[in-house]
N, C-alpha and C. Protein backbone atom coordinates (compact mmCIF):
# COMPACT_ATOMS: atom_id res chain seq x y z
N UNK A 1 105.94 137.49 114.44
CA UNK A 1 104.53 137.15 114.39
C UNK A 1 104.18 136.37 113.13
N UNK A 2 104.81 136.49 112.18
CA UNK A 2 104.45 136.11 111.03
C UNK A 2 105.04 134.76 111.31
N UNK A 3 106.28 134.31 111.59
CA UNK A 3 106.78 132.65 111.69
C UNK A 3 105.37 132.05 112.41
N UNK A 4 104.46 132.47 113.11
CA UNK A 4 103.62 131.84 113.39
C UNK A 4 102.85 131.15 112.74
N UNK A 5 102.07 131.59 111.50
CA UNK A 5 101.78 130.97 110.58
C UNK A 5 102.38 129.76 109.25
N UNK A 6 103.93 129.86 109.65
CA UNK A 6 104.64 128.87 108.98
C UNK A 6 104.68 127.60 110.21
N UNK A 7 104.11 127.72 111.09
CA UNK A 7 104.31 126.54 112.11
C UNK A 7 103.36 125.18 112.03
N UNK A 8 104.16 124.23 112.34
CA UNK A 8 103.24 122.82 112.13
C UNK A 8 103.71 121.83 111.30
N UNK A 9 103.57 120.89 110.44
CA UNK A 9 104.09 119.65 110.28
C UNK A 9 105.48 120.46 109.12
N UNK A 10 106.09 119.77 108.86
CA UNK A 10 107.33 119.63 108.51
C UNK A 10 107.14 119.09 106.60
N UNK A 11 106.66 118.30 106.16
CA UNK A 11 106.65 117.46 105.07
C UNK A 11 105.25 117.40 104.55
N UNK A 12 104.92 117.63 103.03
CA UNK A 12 103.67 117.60 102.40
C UNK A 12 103.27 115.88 103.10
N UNK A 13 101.83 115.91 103.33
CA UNK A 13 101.79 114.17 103.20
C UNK A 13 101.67 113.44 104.45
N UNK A 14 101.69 112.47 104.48
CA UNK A 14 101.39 111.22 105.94
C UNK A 14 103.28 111.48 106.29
N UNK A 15 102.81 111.86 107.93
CA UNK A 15 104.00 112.15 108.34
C UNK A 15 104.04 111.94 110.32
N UNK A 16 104.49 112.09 111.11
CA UNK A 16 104.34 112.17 112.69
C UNK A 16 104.90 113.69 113.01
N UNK A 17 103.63 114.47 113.76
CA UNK A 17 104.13 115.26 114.46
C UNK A 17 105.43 115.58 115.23
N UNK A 18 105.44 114.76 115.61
CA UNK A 18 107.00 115.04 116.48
C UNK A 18 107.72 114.17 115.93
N UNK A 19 108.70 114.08 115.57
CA UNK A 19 110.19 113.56 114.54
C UNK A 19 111.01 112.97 115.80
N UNK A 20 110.76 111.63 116.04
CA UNK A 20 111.54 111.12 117.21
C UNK A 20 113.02 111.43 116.52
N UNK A 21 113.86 112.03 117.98
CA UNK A 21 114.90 112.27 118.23
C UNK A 21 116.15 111.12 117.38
N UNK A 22 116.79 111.88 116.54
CA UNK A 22 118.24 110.61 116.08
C UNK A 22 117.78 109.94 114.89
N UNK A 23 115.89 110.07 114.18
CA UNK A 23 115.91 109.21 113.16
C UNK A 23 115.44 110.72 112.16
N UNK A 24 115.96 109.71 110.95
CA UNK A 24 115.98 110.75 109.57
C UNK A 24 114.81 110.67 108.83
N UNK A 25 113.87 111.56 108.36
CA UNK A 25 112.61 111.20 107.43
C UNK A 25 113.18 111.11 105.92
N UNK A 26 113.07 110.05 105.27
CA UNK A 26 112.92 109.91 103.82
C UNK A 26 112.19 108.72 103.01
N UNK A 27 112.15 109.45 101.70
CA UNK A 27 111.01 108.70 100.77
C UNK A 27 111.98 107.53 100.24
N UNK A 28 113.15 107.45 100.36
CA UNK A 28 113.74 106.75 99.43
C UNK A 28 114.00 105.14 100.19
N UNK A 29 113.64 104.32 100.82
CA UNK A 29 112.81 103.27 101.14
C UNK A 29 112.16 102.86 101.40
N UNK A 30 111.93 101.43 101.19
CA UNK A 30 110.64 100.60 101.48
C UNK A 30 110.82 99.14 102.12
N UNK A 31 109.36 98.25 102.16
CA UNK A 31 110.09 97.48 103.48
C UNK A 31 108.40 96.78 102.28
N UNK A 32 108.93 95.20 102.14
CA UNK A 32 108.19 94.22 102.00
C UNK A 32 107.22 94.16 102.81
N UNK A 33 107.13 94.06 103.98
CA UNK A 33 106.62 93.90 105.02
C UNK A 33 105.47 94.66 105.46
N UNK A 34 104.13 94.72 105.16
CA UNK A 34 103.40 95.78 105.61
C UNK A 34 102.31 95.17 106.33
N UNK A 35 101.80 96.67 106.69
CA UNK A 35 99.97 95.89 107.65
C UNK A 35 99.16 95.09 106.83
N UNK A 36 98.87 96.14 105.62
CA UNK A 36 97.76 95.95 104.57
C UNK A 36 98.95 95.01 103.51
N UNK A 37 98.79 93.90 103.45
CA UNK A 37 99.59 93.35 102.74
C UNK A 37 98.93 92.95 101.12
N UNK A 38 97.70 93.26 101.04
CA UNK A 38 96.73 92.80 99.49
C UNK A 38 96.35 94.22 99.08
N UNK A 39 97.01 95.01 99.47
CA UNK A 39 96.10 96.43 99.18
C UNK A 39 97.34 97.23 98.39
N UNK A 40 96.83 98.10 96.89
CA UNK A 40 97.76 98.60 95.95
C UNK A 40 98.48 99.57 97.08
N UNK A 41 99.78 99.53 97.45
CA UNK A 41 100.05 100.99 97.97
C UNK A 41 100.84 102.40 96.90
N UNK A 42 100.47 103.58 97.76
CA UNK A 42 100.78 104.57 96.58
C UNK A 42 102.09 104.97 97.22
N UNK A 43 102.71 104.95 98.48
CA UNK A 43 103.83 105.19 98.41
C UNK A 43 104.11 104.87 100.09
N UNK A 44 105.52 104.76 100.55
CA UNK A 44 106.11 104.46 101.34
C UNK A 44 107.07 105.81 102.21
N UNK A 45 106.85 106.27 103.39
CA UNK A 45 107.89 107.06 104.15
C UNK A 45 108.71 106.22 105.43
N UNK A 46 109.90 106.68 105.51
CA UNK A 46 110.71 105.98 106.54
C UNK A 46 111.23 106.85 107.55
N UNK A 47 111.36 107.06 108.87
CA UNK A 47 111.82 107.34 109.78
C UNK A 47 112.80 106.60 110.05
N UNK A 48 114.53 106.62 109.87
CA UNK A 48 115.45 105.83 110.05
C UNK A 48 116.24 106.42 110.86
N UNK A 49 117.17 105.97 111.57
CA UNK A 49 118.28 105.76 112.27
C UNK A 49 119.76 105.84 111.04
N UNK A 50 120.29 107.06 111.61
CA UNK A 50 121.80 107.25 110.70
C UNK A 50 122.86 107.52 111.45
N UNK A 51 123.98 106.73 111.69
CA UNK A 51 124.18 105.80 111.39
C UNK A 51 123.38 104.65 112.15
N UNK A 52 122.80 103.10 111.47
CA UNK A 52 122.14 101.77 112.05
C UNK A 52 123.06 101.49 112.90
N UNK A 53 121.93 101.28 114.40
CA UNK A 53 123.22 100.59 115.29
C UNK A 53 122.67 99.45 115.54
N UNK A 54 123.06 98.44 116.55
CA UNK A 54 122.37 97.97 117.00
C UNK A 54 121.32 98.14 117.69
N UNK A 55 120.11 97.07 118.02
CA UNK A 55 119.04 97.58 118.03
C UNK A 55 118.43 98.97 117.24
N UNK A 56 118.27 100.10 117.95
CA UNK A 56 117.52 101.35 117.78
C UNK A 56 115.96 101.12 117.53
N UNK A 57 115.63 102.43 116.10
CA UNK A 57 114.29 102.21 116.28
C UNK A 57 114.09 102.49 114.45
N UNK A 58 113.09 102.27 114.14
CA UNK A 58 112.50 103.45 112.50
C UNK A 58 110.92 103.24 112.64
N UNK A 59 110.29 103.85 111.71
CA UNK A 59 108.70 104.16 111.71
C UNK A 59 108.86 104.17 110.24
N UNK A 60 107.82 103.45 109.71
CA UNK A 60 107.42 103.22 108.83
C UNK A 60 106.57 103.61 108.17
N UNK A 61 105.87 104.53 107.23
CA UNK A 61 104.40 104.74 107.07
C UNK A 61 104.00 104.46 105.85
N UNK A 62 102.71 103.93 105.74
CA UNK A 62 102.59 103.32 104.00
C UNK A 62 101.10 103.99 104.12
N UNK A 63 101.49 104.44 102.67
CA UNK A 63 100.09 105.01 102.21
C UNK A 63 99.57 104.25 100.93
N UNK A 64 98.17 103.74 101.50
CA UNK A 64 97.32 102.60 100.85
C UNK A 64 96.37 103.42 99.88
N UNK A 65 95.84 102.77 98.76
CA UNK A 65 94.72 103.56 98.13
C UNK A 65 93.89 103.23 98.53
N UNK A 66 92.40 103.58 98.80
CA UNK A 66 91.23 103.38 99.29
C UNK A 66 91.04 103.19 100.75
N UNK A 67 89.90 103.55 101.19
CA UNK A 67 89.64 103.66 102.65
C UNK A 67 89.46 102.22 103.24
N UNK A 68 90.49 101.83 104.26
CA UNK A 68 90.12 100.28 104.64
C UNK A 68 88.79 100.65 105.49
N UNK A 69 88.44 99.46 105.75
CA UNK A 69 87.63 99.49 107.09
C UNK A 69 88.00 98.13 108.26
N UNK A 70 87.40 99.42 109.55
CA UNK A 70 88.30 98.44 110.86
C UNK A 70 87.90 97.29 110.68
N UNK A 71 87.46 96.73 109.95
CA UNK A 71 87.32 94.81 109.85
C UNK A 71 88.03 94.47 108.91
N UNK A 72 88.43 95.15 107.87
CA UNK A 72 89.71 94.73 107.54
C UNK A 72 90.89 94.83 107.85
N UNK A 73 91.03 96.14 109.31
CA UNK A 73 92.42 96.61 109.89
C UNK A 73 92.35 95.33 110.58
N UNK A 74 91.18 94.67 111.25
CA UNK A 74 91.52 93.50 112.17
C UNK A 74 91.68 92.19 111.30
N UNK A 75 91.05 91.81 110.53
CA UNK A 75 91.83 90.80 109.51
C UNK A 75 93.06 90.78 108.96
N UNK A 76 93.68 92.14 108.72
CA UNK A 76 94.75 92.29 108.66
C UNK A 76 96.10 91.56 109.94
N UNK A 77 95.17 92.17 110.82
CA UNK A 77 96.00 91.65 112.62
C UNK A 77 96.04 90.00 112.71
N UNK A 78 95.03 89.79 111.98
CA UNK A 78 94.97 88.03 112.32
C UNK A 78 95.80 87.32 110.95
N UNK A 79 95.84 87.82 110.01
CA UNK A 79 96.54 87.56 108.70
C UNK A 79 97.84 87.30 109.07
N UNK A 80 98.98 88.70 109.79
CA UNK A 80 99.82 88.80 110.41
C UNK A 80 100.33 88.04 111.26
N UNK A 81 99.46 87.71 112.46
CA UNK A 81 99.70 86.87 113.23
C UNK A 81 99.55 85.28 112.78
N UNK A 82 98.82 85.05 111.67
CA UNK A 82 99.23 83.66 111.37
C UNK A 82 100.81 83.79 110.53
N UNK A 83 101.37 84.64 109.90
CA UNK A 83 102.41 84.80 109.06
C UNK A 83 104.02 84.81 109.83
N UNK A 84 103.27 85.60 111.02
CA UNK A 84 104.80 85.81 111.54
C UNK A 84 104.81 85.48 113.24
N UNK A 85 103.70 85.29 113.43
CA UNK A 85 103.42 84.29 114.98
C UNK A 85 104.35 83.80 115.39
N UNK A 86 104.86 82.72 114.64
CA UNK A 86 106.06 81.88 115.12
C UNK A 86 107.15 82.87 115.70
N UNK A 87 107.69 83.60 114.88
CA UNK A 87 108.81 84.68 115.29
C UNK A 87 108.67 85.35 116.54
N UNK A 88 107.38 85.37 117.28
CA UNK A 88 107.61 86.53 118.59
C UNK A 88 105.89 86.31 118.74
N UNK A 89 105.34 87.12 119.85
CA UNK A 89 104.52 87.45 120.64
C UNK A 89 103.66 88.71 119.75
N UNK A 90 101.95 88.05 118.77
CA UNK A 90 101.79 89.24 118.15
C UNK A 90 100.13 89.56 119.26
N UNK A 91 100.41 90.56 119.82
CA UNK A 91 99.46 91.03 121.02
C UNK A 91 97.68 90.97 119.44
N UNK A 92 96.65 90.99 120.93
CA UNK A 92 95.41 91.37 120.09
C UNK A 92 95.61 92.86 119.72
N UNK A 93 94.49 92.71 119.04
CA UNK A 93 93.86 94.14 118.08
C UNK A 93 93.63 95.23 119.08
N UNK A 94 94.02 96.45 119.20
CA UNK A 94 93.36 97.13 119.85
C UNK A 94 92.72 98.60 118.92
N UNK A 95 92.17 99.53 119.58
CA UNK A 95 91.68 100.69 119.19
C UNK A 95 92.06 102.02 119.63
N UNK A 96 92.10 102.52 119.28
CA UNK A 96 92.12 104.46 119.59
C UNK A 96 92.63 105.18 118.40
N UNK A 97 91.97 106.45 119.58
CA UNK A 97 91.77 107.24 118.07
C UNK A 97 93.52 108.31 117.58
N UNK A 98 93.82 108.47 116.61
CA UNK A 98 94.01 109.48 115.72
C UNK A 98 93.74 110.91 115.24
N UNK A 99 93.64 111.81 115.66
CA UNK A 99 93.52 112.82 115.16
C UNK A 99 91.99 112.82 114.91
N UNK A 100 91.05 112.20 115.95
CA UNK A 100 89.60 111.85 115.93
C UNK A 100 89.23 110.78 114.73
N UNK A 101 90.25 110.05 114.44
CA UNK A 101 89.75 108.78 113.28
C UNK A 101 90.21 107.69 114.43
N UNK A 102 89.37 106.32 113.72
CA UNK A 102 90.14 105.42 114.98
C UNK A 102 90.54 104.56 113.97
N UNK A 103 91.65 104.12 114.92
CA UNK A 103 92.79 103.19 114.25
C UNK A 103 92.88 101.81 115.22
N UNK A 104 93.55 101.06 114.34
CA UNK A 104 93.60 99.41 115.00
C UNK A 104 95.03 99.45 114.89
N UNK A 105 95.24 98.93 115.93
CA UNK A 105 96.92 98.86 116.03
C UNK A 105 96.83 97.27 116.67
N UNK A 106 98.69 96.71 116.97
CA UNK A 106 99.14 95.42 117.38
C UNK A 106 100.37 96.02 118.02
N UNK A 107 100.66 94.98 118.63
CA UNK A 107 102.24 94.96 119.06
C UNK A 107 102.65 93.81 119.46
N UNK A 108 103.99 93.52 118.58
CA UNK A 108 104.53 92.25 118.24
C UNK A 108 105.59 92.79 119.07
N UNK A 109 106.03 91.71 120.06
CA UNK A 109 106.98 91.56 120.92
C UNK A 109 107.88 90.25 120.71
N UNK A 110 109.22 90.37 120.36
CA UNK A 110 110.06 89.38 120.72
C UNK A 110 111.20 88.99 121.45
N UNK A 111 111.62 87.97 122.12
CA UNK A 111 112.32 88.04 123.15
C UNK A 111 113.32 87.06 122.86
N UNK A 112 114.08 86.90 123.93
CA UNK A 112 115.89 86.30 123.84
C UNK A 112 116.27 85.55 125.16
N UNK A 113 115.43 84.53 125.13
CA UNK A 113 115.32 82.80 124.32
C UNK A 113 113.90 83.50 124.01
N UNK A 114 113.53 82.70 123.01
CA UNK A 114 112.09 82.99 122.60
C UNK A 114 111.07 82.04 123.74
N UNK A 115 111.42 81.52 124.42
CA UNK A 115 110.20 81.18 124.83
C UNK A 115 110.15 81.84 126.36
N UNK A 116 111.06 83.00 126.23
CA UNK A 116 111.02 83.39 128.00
C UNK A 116 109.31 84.13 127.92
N UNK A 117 108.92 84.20 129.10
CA UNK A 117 107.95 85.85 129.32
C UNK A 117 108.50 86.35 129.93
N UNK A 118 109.69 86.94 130.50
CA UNK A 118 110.39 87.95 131.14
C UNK A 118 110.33 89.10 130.38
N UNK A 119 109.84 89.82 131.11
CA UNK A 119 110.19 91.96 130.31
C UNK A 119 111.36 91.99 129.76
N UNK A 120 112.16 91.69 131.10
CA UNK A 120 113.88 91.86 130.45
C UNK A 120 114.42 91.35 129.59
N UNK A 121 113.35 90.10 129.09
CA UNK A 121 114.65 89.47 128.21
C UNK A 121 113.63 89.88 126.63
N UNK A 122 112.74 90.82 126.46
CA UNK A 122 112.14 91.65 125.65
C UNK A 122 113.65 91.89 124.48
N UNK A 123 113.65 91.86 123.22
CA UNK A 123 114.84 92.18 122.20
C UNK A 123 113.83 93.35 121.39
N UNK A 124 113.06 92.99 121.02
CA UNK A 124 112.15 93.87 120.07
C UNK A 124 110.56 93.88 120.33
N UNK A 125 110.20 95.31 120.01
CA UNK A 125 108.89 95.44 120.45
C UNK A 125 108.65 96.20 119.02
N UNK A 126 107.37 95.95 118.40
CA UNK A 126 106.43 97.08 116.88
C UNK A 126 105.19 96.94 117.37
N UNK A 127 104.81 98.42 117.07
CA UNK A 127 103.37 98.69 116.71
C UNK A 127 103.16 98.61 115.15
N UNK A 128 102.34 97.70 114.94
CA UNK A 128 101.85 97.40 113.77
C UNK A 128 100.01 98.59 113.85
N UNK A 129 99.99 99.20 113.04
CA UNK A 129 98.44 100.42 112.68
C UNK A 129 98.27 100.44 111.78
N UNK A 130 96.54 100.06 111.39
CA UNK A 130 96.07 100.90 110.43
C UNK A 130 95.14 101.70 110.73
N UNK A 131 94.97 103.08 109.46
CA UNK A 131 94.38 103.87 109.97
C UNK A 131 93.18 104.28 108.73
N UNK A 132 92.30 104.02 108.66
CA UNK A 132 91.44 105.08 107.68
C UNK A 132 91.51 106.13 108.05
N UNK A 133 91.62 107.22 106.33
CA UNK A 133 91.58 108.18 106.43
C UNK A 133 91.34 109.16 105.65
N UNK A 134 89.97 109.38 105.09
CA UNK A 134 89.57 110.53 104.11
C UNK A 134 89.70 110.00 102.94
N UNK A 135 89.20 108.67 102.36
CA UNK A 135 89.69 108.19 101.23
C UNK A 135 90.48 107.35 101.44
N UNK A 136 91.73 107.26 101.83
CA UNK A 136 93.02 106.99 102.18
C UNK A 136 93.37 105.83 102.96
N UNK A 137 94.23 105.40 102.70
CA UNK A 137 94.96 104.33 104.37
C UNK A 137 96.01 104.08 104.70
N UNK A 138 96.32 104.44 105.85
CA UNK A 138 98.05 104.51 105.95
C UNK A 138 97.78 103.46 107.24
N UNK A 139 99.22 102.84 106.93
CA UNK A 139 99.70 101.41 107.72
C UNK A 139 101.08 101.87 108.73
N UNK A 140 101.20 101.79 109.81
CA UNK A 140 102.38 102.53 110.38
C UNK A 140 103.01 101.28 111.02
N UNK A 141 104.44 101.11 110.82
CA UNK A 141 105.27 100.26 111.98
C UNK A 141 106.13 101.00 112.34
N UNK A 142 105.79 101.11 113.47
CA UNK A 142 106.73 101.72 114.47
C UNK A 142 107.80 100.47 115.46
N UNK A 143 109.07 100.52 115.43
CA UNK A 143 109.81 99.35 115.63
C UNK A 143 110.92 99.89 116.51
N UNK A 144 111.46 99.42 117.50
CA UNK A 144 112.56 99.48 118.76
C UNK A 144 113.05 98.49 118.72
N UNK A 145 114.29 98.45 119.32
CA UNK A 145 114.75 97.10 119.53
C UNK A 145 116.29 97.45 120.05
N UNK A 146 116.63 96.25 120.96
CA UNK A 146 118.05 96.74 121.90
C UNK A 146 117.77 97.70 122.89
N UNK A 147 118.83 98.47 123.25
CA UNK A 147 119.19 100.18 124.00
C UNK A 147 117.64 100.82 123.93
N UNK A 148 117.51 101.35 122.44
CA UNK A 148 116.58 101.82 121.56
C UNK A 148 115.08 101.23 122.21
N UNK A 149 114.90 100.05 123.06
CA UNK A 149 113.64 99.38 123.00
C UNK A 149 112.58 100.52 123.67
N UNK A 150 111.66 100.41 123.04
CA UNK A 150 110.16 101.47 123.94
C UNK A 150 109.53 100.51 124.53
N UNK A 151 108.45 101.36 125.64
CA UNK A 151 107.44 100.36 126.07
C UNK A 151 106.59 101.12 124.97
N UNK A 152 105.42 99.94 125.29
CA UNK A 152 103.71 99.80 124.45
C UNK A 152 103.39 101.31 124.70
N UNK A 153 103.61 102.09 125.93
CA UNK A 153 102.86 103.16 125.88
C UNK A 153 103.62 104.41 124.87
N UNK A 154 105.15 104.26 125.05
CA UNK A 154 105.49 105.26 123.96
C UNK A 154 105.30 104.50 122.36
N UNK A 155 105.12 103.37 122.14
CA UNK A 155 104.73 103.08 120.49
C UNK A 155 103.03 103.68 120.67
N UNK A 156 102.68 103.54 121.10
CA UNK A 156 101.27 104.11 120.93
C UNK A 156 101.25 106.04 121.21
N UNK A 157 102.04 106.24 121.92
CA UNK A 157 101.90 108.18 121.67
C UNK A 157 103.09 108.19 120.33
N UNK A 158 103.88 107.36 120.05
CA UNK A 158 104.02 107.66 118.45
C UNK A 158 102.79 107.49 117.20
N UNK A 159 101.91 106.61 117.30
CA UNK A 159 101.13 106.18 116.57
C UNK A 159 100.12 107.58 116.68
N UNK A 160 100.11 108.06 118.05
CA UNK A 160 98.91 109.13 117.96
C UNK A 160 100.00 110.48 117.33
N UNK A 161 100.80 110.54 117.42
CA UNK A 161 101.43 111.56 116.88
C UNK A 161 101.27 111.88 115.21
N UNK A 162 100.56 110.42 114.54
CA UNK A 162 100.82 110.51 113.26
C UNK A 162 99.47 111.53 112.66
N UNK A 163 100.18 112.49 111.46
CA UNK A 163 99.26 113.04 110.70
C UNK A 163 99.20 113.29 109.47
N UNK A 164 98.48 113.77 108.45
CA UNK A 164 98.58 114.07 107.34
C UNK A 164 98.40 115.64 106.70
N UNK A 165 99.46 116.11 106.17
CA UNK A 165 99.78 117.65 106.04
C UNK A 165 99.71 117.57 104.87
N UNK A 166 98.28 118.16 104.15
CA UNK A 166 98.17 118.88 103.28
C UNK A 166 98.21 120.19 102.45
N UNK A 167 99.83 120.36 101.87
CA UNK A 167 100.03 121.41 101.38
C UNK A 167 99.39 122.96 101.26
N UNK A 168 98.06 121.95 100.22
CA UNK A 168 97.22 122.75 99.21
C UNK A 168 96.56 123.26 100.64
N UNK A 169 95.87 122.79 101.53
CA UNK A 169 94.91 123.47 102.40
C UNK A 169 95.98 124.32 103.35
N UNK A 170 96.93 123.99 103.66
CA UNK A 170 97.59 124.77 104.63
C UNK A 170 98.28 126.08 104.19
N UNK A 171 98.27 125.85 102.74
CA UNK A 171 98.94 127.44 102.03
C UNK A 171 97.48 128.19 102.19
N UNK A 172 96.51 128.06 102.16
CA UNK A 172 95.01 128.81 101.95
C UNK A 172 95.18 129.55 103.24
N UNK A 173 94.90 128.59 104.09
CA UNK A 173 95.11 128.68 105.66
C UNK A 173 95.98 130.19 105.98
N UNK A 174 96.90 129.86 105.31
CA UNK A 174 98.25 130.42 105.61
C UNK A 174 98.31 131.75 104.83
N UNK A 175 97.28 132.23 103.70
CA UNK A 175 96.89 133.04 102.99
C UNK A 175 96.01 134.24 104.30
N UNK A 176 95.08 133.23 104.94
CA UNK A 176 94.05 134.16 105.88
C UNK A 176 94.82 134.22 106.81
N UNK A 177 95.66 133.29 107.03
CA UNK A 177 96.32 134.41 108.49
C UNK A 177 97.14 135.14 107.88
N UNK A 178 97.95 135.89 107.12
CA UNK A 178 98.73 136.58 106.40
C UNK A 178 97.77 137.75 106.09
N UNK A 179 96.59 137.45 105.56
CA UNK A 179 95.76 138.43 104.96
C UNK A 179 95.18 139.59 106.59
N UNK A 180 95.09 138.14 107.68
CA UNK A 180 94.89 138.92 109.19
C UNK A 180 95.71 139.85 109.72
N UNK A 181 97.08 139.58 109.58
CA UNK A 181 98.45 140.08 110.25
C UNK A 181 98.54 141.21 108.99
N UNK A 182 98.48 141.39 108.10
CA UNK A 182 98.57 142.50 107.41
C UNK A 182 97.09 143.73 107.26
N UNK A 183 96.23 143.20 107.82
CA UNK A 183 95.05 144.53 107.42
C UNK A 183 95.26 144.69 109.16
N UNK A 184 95.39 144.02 110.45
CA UNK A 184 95.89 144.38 111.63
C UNK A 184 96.63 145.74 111.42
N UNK A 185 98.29 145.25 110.89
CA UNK A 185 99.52 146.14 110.50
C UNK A 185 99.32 147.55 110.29
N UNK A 186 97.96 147.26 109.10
CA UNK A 186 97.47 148.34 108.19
C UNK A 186 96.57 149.23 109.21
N UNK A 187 95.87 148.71 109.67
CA UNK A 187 94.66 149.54 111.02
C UNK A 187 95.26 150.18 111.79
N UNK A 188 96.55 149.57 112.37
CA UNK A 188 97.78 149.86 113.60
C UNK A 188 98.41 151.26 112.79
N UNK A 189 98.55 151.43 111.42
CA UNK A 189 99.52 152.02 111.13
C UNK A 189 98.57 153.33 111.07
N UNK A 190 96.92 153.10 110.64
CA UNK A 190 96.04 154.20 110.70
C UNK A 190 95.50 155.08 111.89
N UNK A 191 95.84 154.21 112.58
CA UNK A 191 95.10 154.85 114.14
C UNK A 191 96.31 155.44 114.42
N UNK A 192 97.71 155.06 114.57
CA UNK A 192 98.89 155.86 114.68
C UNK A 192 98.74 157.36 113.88
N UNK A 193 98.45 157.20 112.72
CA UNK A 193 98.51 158.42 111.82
C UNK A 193 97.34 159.39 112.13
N UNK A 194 96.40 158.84 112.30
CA UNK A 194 94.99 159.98 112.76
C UNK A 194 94.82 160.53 114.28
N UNK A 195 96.03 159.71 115.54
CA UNK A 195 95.97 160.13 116.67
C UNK A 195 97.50 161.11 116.09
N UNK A 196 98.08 160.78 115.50
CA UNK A 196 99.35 161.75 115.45
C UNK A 196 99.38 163.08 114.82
N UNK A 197 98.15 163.00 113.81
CA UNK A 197 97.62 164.15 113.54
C UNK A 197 96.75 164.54 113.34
């Protein structure tokens, strides 16, 4: 009963609920390449692939200082798409929500000849997101490519998967249910003792 209260995200910090299958979480890279490309960031997490194969996949998450706003998540989308347009197919802006925040996401598709529109001949697909959040702004690329490739609908239930696990509030948390499961224990152990004698 008690593991119950140790349940839920995995890592202090901007992180995804569910840990796609085969990739590794760590702090120890970073990637030039971001949503918010003018904005100070405070730090970088990676979802990687060990050993890199061809194609596969990683998730990216960058945590920005200050709260963007969705007109800058979409200037961001059009910034992008003049930068790296040429390279592949960067879809419009879209919306949904986050953990009840809403986020602007993209998805840049590229293919093999580049000028096919065939599905099949699809090489790489990213969700490019940003997200305000409590102060905060985290930028997510989520990236497939090869074997590894997703459709649009699983980069987007990764994007909703993403959250932010705060230590400090979840030990409190984790104080009152502890403090619940033990005066329970304690009541259980009294009513035993006053029906037993």
């Amino acid at each position: 009963m008690l593991a119950a209260a140790a349940c839920g995200p995995i890592h202090d910090g901007p992180q995804l609920r569910e840990e796609p299958p085969g990739l590794a979480y760590t702090t120890g890279m970073s990637s030039a390449r971001t949503p918010l490309r003018n904005r100070p960031q405070v730090r970088q997490i990676t979802y990687w692939e060990e050993p890199r194969s061809t194609g596969g996949q990683s998730v990216l998450i960058v945590e920005y200082e200050g709260e963007a706003t969705l007109r800058e998540a979409e200037e961001a989308r059009e910034a992008y798409a003049q930068s790296y347009g040429r390279h592949g197919e960067v879809g419009p802006a879209g919306r949904l929500e986050v953990e009840g925040r809403p986020a602007v996401y993209w998805i840049e598709t590229q293919r093999k000849p580049a000028t096919s529109t065939r599905e099949e001949d699809v090489s790489s697909r990213i969700l490019w997101a940003v997200i305000p959040w409590s102060g905060r702004t985290y930028g997510l690329e989520c990236a497939s490519a090869g074997d590894a490739l997703l459709s649009e609908d699983e980069l987007r239930a990764r994007l909703r998967s993403f959250t932010v696990h705060d230590a400090s509030r979840a030990t409190g948390r984790n104080y009152v249910i502890l403090g619940i499961l033990v005066l329970a224990a304690v009541t259980a152990d009294l009513v035993r003792r006053v029906r037993g004698g």
